[in-house]
Protein backbone atom coordinates (compact mmCIF):
# COMPACT_ATOMS: atom_id res chain seq x y z
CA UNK A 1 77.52 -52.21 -25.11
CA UNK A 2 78.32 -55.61 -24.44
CA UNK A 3 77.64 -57.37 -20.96
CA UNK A 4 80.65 -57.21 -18.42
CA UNK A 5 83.42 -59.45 -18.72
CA UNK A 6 84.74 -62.36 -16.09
CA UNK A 7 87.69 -59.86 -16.06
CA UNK A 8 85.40 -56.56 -15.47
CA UNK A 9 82.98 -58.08 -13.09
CA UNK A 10 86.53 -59.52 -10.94
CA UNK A 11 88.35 -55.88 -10.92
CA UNK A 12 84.65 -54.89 -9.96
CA UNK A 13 84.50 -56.46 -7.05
CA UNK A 14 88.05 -55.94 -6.13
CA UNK A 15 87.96 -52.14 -6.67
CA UNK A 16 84.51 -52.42 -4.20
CA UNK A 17 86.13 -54.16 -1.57
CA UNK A 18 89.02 -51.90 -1.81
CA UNK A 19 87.11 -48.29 -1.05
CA UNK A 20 84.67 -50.10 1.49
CA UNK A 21 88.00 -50.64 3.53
CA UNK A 22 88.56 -46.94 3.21
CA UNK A 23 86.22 -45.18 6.05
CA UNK A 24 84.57 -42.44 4.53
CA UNK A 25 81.86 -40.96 7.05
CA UNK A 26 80.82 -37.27 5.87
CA UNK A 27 83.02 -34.47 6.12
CA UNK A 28 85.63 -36.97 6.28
CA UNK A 29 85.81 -38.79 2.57
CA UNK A 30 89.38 -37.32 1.83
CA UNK A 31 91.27 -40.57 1.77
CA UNK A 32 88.59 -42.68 -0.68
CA UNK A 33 88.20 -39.01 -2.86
CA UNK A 34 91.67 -39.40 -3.25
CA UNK A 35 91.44 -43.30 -4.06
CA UNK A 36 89.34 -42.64 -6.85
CA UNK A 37 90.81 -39.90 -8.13
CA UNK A 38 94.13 -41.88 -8.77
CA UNK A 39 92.05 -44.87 -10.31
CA UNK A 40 90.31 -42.20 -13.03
CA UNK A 41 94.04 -40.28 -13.71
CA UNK A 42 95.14 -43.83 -14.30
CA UNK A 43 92.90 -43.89 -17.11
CA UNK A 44 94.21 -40.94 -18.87
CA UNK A 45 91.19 -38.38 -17.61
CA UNK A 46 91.01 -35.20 -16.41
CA UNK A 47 89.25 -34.87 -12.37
CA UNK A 48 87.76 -31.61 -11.47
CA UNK A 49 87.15 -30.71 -8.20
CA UNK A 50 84.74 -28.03 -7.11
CA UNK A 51 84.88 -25.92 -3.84
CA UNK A 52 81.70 -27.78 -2.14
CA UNK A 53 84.54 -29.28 1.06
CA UNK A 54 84.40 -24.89 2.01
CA UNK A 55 80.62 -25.11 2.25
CA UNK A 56 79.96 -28.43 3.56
CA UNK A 57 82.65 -28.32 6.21
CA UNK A 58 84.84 -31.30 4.40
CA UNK A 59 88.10 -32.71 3.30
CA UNK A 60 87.23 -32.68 -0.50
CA UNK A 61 84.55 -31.40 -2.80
CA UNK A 62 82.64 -32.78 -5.46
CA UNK A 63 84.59 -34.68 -8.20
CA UNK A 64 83.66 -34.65 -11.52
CA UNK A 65 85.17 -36.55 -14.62
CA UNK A 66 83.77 -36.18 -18.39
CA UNK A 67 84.08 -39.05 -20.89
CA UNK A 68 83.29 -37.87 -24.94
CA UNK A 69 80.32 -40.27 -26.18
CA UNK A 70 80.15 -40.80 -30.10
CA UNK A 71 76.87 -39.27 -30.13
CA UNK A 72 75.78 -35.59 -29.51
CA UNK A 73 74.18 -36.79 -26.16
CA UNK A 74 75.54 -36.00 -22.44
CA UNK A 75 74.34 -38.03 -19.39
CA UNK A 76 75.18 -37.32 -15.70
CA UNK A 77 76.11 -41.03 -13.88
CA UNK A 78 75.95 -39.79 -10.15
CA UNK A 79 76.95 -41.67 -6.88
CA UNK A 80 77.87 -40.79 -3.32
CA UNK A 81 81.61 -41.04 -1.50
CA UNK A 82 80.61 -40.42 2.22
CA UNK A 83 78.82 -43.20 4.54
CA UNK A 84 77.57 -43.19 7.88
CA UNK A 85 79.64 -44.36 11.08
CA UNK A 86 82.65 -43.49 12.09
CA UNK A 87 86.36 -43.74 11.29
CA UNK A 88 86.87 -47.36 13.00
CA UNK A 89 88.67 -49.91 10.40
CA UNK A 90 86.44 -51.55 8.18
CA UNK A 91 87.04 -55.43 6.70
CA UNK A 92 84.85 -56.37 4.09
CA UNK A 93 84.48 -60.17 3.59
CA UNK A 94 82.74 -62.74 1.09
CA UNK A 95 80.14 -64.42 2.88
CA UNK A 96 77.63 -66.79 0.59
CA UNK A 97 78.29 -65.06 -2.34
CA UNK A 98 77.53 -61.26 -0.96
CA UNK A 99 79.88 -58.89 0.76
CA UNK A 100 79.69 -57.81 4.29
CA UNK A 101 81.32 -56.30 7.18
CA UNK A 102 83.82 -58.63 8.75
CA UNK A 103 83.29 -56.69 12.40
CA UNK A 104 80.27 -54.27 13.93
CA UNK A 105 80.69 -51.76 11.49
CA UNK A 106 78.48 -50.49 8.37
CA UNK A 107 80.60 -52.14 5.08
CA UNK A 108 79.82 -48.83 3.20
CA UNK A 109 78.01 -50.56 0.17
CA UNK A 110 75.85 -47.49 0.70
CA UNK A 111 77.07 -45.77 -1.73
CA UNK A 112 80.60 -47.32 -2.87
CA UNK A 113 79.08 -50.04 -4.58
CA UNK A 114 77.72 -47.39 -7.10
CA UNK A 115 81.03 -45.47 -6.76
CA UNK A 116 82.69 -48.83 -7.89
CA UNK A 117 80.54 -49.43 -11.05
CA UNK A 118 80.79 -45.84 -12.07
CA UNK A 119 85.13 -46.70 -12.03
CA UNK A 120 84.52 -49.73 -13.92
CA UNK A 121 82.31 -47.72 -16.96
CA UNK A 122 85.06 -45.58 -16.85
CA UNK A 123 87.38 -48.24 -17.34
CA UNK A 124 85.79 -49.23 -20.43
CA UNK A 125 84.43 -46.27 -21.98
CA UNK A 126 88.31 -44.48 -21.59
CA UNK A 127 89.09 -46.74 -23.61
CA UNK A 128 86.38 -48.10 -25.77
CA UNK A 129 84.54 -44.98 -26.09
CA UNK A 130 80.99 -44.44 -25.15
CA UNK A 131 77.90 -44.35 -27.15
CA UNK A 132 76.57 -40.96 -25.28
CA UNK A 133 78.90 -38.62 -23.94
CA UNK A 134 79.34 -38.91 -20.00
CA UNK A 135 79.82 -36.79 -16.45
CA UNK A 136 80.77 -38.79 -13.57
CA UNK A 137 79.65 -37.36 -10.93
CA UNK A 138 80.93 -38.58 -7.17
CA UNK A 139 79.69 -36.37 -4.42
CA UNK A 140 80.67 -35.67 -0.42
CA UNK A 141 78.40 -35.32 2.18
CA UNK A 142 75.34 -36.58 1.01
CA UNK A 143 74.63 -38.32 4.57
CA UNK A 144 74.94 -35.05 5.83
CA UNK A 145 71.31 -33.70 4.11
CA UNK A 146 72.48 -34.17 0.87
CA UNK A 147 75.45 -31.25 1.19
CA UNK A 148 77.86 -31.79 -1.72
CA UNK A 149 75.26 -32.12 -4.18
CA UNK A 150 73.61 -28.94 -2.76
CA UNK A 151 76.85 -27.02 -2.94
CA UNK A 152 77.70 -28.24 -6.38
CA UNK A 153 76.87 -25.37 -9.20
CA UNK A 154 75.07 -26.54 -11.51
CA UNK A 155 76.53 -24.73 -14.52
CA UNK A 156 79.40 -26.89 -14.05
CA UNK A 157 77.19 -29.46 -16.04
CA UNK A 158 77.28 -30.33 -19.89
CA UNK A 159 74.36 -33.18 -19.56
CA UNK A 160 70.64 -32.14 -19.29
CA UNK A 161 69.39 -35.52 -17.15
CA UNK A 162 71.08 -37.66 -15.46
CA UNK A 163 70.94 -41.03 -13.21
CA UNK A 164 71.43 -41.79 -9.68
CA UNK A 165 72.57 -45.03 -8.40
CA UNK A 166 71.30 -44.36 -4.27
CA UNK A 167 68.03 -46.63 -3.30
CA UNK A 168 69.21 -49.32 -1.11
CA UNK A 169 66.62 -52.18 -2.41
CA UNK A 170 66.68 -54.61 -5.18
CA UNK A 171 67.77 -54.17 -8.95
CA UNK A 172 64.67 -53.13 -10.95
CA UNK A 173 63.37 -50.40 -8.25
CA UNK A 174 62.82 -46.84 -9.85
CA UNK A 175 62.44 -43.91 -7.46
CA UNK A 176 59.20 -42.07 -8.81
CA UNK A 177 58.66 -39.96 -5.36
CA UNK A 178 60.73 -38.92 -2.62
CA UNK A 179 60.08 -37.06 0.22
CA UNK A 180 60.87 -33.32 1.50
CA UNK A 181 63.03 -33.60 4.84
CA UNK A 182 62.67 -31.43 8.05
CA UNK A 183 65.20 -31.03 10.71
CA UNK A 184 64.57 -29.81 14.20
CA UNK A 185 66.32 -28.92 16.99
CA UNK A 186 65.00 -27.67 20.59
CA UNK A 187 67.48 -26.25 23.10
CA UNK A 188 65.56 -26.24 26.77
CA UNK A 189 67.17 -23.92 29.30
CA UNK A 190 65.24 -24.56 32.94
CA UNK A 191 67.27 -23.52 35.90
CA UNK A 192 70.26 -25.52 38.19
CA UNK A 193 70.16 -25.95 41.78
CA UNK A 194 71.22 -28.44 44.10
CA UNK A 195 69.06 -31.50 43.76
CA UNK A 196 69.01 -32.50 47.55
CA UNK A 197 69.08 -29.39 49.11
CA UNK A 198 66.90 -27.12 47.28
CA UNK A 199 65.70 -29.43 44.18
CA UNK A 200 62.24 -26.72 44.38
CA UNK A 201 64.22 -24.03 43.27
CA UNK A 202 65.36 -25.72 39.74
CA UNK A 203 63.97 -26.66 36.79
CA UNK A 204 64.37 -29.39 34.79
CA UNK A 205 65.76 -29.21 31.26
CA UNK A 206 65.81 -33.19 31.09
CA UNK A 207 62.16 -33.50 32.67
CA UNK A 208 60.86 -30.97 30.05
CA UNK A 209 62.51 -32.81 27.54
CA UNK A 210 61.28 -36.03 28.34
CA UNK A 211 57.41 -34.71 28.47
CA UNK A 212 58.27 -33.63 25.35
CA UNK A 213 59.68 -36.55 23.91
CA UNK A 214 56.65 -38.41 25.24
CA UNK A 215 54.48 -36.43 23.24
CA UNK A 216 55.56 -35.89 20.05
CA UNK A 217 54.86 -38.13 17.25
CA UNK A 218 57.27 -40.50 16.01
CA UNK A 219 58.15 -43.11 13.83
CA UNK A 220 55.77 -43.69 10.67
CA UNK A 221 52.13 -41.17 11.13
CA UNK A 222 51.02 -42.03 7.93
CA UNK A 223 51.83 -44.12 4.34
CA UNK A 224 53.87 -40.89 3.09
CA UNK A 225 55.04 -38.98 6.63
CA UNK A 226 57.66 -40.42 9.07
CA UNK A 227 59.09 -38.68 12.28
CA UNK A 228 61.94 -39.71 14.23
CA UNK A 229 63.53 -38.23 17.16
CA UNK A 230 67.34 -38.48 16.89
CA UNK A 231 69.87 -37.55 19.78
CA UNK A 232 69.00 -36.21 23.53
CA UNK A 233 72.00 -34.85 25.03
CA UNK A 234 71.47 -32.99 28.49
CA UNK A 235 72.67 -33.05 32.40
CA UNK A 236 76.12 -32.48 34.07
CA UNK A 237 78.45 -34.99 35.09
CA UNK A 238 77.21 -34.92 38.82
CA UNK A 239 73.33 -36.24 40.19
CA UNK A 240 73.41 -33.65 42.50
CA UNK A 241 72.48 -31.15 40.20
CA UNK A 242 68.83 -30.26 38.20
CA UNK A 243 69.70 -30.43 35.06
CA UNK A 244 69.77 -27.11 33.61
CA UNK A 245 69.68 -27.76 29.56
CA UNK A 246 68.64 -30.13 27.37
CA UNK A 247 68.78 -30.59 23.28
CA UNK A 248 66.61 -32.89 21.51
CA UNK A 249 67.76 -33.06 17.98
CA UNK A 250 65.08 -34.82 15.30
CA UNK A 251 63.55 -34.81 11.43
CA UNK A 252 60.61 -35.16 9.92
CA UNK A 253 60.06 -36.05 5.92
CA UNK A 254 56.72 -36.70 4.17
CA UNK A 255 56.15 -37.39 0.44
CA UNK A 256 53.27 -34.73 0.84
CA UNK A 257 54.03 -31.46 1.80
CA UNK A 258 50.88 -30.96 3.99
CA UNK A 259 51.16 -33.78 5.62
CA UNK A 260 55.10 -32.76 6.30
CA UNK A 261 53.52 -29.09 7.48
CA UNK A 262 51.12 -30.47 9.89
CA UNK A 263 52.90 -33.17 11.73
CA UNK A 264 56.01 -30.21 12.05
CA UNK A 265 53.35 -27.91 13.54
CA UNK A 266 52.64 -30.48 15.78
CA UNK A 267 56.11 -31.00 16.47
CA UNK A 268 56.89 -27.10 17.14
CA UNK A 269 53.61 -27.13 19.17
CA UNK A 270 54.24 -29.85 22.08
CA UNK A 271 57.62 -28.24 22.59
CA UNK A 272 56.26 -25.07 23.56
CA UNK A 273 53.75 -27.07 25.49
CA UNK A 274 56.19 -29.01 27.43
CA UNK A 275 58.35 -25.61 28.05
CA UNK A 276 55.63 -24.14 29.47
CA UNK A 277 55.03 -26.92 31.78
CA UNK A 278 54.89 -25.20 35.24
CA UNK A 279 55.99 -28.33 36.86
CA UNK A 280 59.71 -28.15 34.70
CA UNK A 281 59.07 -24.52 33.26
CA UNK A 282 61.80 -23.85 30.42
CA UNK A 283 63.11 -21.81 27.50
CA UNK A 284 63.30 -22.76 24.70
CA UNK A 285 65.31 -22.16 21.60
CA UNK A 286 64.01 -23.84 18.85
CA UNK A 287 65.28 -24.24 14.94
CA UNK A 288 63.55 -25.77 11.77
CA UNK A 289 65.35 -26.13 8.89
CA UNK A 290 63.76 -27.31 5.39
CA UNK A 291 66.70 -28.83 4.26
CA UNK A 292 65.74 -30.80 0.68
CA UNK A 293 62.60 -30.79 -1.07
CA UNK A 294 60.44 -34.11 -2.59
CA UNK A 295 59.64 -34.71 -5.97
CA UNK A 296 57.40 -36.59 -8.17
CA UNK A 297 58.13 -38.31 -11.57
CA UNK A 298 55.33 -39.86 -13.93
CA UNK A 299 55.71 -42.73 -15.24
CA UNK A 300 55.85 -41.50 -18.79
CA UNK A 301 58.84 -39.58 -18.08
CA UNK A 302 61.76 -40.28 -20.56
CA UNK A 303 64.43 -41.06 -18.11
CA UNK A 304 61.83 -43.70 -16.13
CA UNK A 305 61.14 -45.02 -19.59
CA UNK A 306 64.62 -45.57 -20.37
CA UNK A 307 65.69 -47.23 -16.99
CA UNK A 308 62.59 -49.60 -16.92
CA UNK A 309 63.79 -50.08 -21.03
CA UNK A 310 67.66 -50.92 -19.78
CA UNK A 311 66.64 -53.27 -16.60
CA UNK A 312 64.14 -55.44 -18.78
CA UNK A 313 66.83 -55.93 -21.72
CA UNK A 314 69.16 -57.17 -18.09
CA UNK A 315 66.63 -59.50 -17.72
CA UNK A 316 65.10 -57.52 -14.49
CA UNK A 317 61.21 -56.64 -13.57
CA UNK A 318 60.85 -53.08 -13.56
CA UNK A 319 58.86 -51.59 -10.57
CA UNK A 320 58.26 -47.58 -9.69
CA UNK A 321 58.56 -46.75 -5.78
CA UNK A 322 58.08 -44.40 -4.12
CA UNK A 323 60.93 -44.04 -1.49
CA UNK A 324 61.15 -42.41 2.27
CA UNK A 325 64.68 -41.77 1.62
CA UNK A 326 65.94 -38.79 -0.11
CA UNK A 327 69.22 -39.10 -2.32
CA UNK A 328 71.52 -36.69 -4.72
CA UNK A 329 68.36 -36.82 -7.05
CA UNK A 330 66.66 -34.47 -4.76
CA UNK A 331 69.12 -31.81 -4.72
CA UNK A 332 69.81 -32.22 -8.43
CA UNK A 333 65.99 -32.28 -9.71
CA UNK A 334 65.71 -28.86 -7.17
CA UNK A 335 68.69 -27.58 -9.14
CA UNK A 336 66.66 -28.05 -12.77
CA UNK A 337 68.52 -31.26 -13.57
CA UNK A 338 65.94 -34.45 -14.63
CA UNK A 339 66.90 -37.47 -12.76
CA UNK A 340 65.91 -40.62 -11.70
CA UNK A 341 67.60 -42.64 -8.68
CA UNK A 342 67.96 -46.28 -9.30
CA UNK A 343 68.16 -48.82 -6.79
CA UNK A 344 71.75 -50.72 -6.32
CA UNK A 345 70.76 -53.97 -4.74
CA UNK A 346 72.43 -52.82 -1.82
CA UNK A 347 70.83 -54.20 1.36
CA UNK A 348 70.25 -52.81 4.95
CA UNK A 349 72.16 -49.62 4.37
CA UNK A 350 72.96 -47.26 7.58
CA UNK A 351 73.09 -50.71 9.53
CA UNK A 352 75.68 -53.30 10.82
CA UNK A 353 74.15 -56.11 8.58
CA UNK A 354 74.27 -54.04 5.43
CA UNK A 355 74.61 -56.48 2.69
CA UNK A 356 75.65 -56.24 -1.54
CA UNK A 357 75.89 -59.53 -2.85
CA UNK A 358 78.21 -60.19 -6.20
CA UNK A 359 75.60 -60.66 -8.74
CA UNK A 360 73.52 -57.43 -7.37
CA UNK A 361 76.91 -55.56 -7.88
CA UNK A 362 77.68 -57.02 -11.19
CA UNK A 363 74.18 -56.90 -12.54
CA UNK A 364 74.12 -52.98 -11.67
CA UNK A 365 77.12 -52.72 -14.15
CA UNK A 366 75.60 -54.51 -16.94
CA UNK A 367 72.18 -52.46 -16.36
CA UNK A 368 73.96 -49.17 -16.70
CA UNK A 369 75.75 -50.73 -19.75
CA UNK A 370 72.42 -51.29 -21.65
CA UNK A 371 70.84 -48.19 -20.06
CA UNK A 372 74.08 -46.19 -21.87
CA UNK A 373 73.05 -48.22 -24.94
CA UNK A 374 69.97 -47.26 -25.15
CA UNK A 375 70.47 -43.57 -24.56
CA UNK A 376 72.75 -43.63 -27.49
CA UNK A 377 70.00 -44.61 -30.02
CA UNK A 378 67.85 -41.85 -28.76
């Protein structure tokens, strides 16, 4: 397939800037779901829509949209509607050549400049036909521990592999590894009582907490293992009260799984310890959820192969990573699907200064252009 055109790479940018002005945050990706379901009707094909918004607490499920190739193949094209933040308006601007956030929001590159690219193949191949037959895959929730692609079924799917367009980083990364992913949460119930009057006979929820918080590990333990501790909410309104509860929300991934199981039983252990505390003695209710599981890809792999195949013919180094974030790829590979997460040239996701600059989002289009080439000959 040939390179985009001045007129593709234009209505590329355009339909970008149009869904990042759309806020999307998870659970709440109804209004750009139904922005790109008009744009793909426009082109003549059929949207399904599965029944993941019932499981994932959403407005809309997983969409799904097939293309017929000219050869036998099928290939999954995957990319996320949901971002983080909030529902505050969002103004994406040209500055130097790369698109940002006009205000102190996230621009939602993360993951619309994929969900953008994937409009403009269909665009083409709609009309021009494709040389492998194509799903379009755009999920919800995937900020949320990966949820839509979680509650998608499977045996909705034609293609046996597929591609992922998630890793925030330069053109020419290839996800190889990414990690398993623990959440935690600890409830600490101590005891109220009037803090000037009787402060002895309470107990601290917040105190607890905090000796907790002081001793847990955080931020990166080791090359492969990373801990961070989230959201503390606790107290009443009032000083004049000892706090009686306290939540301390956090996660924990690792690209090894002991690793992940020791630093979590460390975790789990200096909660108890700090419950037990007899200075800010507490109960404590505490949950661990395994929510998505790592993988591993050799470099041999045929999907690897043909990514690192497509991004030299673009005229881009290829280079495995391994990655600390997880992505759709992780739910899809634990479903029995092959797939490989690319990296968008997306920069600073999940921040105010989140970045995609024109060429980055052009160049993605003519990668998966070539990469769709390339699958067609086998």
């Amino acid at each position: 397939m040939r390179p985009a055109s001045e007129l593709e790479r234009r209505r590329l940018n355009e339909t970008f800037a149009a869904l990042c002005s759309i806020p999307s945050p998870s659970g709440r990706a109804g209004a750009v779901a139904a922005r790109v379901e008009r744009e793909l009707r426009a082109l003549g094909l059929q949207v399904e829509e599965d029944d993941a918004a019932a499981q994932v607490v959403g407005e809309r499920g997983n969409l799904l949209v097939r293309i017929p190739g000219r050869g036998e193949q099928t290939v999954l094209l995957c990319a996320h509607l949901d971002t983080v933040g909030g529902v505050e308006p969002i103004e994406p601007v040209l500055v130097d050549g790369g698109w940002e956030s006009a205000g102190e929001t996230i621009l939602g590159a993360d993951n619309k400049a994929a969900v953008a690219m994937l409009i403009e193949v269909a665009r083409r191949t709609a009309v021009e036909g494709s040389p492998v037959g194509l799903e379009l895959l755009f999920t919800v929730c995937e900020e949320r521990a990966l949820g839509g692609a979680k509650a998608l079924d499977p045996g909705r799917l034609r293609a046996p592999a597929g591609f992922v367009f998630d890793h925030a980083s330069p053109i020419g990364e290839i996800v190889i590894g990414s990690p398993s992913y623990v959440r935690w949460e600890a409830e600490l119930v101590g005891r109220a009582a009037h803090a000037g009057i009787r402060p002895e006979d309470g107990s601290s929820a917040i105190l607890a907490a905090a000796k907790a918080i002081a001793a847990l590990p955080s931020g990166r333990i080791d090359p492969q293992t990373t801990v961070n501790i989230a959201q503390v909410h606790g107290g009443q309104d009032g000083t004049n009260i000892v706090p009686e509860r306290c939540r301390i929300v956090g996660e924990a991934r690792s690209l090894a799984d002991d690793a992940l199981d020791g630093v979590v039983g460390e975790i789990v252990q200096q909660l108890h310890e700090a419950a037990n505390d007899p200075s800010c003695s507490c109960d404590l209710d505490l949950v661990v959820e395994r929510l998505f599981e790592g993988y591993r890809l050799r470099a041999s792999d045929p999907l690897v192969q043909a990514a690192e195949a497509a991004l030299g013919e673009c005229g881009y180094a290829p280079r495995r990573v391994l990655s600390g974030g997880g992505s759709d790829a992780n739910a899809l590979i634990a479903a029995g699907l092959p797939c490989v997460n690319l990296a968008n040239g997306t920069e600073r996701s999940h921040e105010s200064s989140e970045r995609v600059s024109q060429a980055a989002l052009e160049g993605m289009l003519d990668v998966t252009f070539a990469l769709l080439d390339l699958l067609g000959e086998g």
